[in-house]
N, C-alpha and C. Protein backbone atom coordinates (compact mmCIF):
# COMPACT_ATOMS: atom_id res chain seq x y z
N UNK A 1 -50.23 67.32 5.22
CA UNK A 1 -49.27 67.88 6.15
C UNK A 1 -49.29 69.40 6.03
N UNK A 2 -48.71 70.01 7.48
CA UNK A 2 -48.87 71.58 6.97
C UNK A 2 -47.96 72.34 5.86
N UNK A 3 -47.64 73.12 5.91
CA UNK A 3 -46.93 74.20 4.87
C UNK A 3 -45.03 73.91 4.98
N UNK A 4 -44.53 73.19 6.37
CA UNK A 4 -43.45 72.49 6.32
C UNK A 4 -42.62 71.96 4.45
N UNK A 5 -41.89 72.15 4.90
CA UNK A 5 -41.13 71.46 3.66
C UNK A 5 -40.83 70.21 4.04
N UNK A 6 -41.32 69.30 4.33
CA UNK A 6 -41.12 67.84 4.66
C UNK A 6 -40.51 66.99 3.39
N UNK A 7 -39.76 66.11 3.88
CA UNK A 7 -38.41 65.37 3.48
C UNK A 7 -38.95 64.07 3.95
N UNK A 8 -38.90 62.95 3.01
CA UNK A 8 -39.32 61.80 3.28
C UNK A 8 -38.00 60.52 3.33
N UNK A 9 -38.12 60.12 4.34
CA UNK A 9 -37.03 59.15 4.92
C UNK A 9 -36.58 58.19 3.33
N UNK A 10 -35.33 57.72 2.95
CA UNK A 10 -35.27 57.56 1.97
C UNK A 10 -35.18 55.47 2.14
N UNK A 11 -35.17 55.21 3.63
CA UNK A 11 -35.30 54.06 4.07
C UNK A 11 -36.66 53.85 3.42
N UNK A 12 -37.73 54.48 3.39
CA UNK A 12 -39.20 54.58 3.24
C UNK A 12 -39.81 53.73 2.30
N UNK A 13 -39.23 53.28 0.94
CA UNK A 13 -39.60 52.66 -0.10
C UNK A 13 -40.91 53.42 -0.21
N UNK A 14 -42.03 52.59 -0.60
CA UNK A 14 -43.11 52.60 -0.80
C UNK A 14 -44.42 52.53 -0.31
N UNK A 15 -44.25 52.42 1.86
CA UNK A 15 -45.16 51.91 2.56
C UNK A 15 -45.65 53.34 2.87
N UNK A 16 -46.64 52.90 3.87
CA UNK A 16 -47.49 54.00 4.20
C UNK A 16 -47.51 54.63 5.22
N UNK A 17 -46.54 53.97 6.06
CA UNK A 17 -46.07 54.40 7.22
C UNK A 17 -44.37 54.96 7.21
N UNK A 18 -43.90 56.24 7.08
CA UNK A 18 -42.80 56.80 6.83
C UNK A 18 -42.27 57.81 7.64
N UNK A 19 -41.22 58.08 8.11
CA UNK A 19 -40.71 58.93 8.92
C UNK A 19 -40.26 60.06 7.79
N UNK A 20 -41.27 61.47 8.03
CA UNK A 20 -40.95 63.11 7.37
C UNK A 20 -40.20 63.99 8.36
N UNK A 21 -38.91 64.49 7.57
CA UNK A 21 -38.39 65.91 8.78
C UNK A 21 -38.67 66.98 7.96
N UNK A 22 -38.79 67.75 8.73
CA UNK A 22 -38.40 69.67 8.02
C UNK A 22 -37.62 70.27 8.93
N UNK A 23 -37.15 71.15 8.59
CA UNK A 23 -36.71 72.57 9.26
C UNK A 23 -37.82 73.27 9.64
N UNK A 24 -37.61 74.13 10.62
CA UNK A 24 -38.72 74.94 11.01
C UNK A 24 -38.29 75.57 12.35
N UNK A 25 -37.81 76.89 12.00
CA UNK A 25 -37.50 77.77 12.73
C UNK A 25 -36.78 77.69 14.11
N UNK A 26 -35.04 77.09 13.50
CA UNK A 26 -34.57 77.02 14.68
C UNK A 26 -34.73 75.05 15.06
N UNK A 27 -35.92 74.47 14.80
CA UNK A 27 -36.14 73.00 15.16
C UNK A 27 -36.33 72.22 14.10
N UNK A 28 -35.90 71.15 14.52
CA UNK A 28 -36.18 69.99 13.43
C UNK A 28 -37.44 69.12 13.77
N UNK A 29 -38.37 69.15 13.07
CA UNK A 29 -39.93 68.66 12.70
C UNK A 29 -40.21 67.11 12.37
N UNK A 30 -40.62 66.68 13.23
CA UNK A 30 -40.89 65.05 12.69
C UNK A 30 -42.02 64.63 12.61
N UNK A 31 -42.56 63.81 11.70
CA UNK A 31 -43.67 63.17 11.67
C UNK A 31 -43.68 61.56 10.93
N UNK A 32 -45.11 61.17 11.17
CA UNK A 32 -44.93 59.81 10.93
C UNK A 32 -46.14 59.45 10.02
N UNK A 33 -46.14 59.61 8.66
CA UNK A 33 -47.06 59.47 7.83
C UNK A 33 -48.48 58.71 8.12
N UNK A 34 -47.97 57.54 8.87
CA UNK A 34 -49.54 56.56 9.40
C UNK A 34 -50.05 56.80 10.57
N UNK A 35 -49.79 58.19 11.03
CA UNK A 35 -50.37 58.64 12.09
C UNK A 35 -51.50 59.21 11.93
N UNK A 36 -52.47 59.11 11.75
CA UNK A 36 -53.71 59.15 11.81
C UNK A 36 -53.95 60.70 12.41
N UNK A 37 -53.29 61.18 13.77
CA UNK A 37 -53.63 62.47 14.44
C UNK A 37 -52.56 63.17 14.10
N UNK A 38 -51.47 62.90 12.87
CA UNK A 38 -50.77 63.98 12.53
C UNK A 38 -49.48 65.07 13.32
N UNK A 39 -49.91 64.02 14.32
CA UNK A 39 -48.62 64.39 15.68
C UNK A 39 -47.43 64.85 14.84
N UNK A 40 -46.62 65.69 15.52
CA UNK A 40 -45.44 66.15 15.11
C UNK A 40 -44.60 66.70 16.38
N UNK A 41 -43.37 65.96 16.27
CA UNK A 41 -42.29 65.92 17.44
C UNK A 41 -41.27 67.04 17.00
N UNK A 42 -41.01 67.85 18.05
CA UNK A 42 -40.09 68.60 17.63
C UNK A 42 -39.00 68.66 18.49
N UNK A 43 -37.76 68.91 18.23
CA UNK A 43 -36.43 68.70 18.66
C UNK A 43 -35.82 70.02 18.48
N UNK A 44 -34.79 69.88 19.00
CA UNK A 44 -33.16 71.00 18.63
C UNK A 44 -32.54 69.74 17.96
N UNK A 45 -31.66 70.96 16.61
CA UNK A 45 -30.88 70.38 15.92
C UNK A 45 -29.57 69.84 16.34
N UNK A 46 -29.16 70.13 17.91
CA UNK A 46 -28.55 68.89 18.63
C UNK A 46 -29.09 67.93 19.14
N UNK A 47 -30.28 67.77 19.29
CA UNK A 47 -30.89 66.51 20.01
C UNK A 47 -30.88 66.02 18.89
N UNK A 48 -31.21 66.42 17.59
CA UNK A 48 -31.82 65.21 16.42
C UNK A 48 -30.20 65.27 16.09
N UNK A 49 -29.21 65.71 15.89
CA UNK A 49 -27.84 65.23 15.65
C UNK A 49 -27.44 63.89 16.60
N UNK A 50 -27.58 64.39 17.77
CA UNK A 50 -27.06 63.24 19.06
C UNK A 50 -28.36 61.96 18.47
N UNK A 51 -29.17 61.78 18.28
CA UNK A 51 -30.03 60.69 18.06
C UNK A 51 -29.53 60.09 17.03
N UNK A 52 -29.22 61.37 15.73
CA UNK A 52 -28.77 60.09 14.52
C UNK A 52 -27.26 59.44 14.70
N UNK A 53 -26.69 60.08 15.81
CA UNK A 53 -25.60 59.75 16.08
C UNK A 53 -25.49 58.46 16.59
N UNK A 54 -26.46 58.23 17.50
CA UNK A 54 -26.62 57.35 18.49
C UNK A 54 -27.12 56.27 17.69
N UNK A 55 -27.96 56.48 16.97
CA UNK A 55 -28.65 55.42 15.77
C UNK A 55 -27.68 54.56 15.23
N UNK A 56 -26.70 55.65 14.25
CA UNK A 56 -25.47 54.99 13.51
C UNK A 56 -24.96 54.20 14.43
N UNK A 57 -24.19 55.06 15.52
CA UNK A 57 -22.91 54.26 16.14
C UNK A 57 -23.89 52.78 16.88
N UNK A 58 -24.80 52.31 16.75
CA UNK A 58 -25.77 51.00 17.50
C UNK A 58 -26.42 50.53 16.11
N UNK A 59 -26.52 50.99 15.33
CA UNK A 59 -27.07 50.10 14.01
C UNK A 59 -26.41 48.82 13.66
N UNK A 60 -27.23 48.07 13.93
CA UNK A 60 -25.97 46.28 13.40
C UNK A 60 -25.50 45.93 14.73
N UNK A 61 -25.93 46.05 15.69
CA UNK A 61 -25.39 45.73 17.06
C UNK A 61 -26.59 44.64 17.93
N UNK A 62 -27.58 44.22 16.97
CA UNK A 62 -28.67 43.12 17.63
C UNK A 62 -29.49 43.94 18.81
């Protein structure tokens, strides 16, 4: 991964496929360890707020 300070999802255990964030200037940085092309999604730190928001408040809902 690049020079990012990446943070590894703590859901993650031990597989090989894992969701990484960083900070990075102003945006929040995502990636997905078993991605092969290293893609990286970037957001505003209200969009990735409103998502984990949205996550929680629907988690356990089928």
């Amino acid at each position: 991964m690049s020079a990012l300070a990446w943070q590894k999802s703590s859901y993650c255990a031990q597989g090989n496929s894992c969701l990484h964030i960083a900070a990075d200037h102003g945006t929040v940085a995502l990636t997905e360890s078993g991605d092969p092309s290293g893609a990286i999604l970037r957001a505003t730190p209200a969009a990735w707020a409103e998502l984990l928001r949205t996550v929680k408040e629907t988690h356990g809902r089928g």
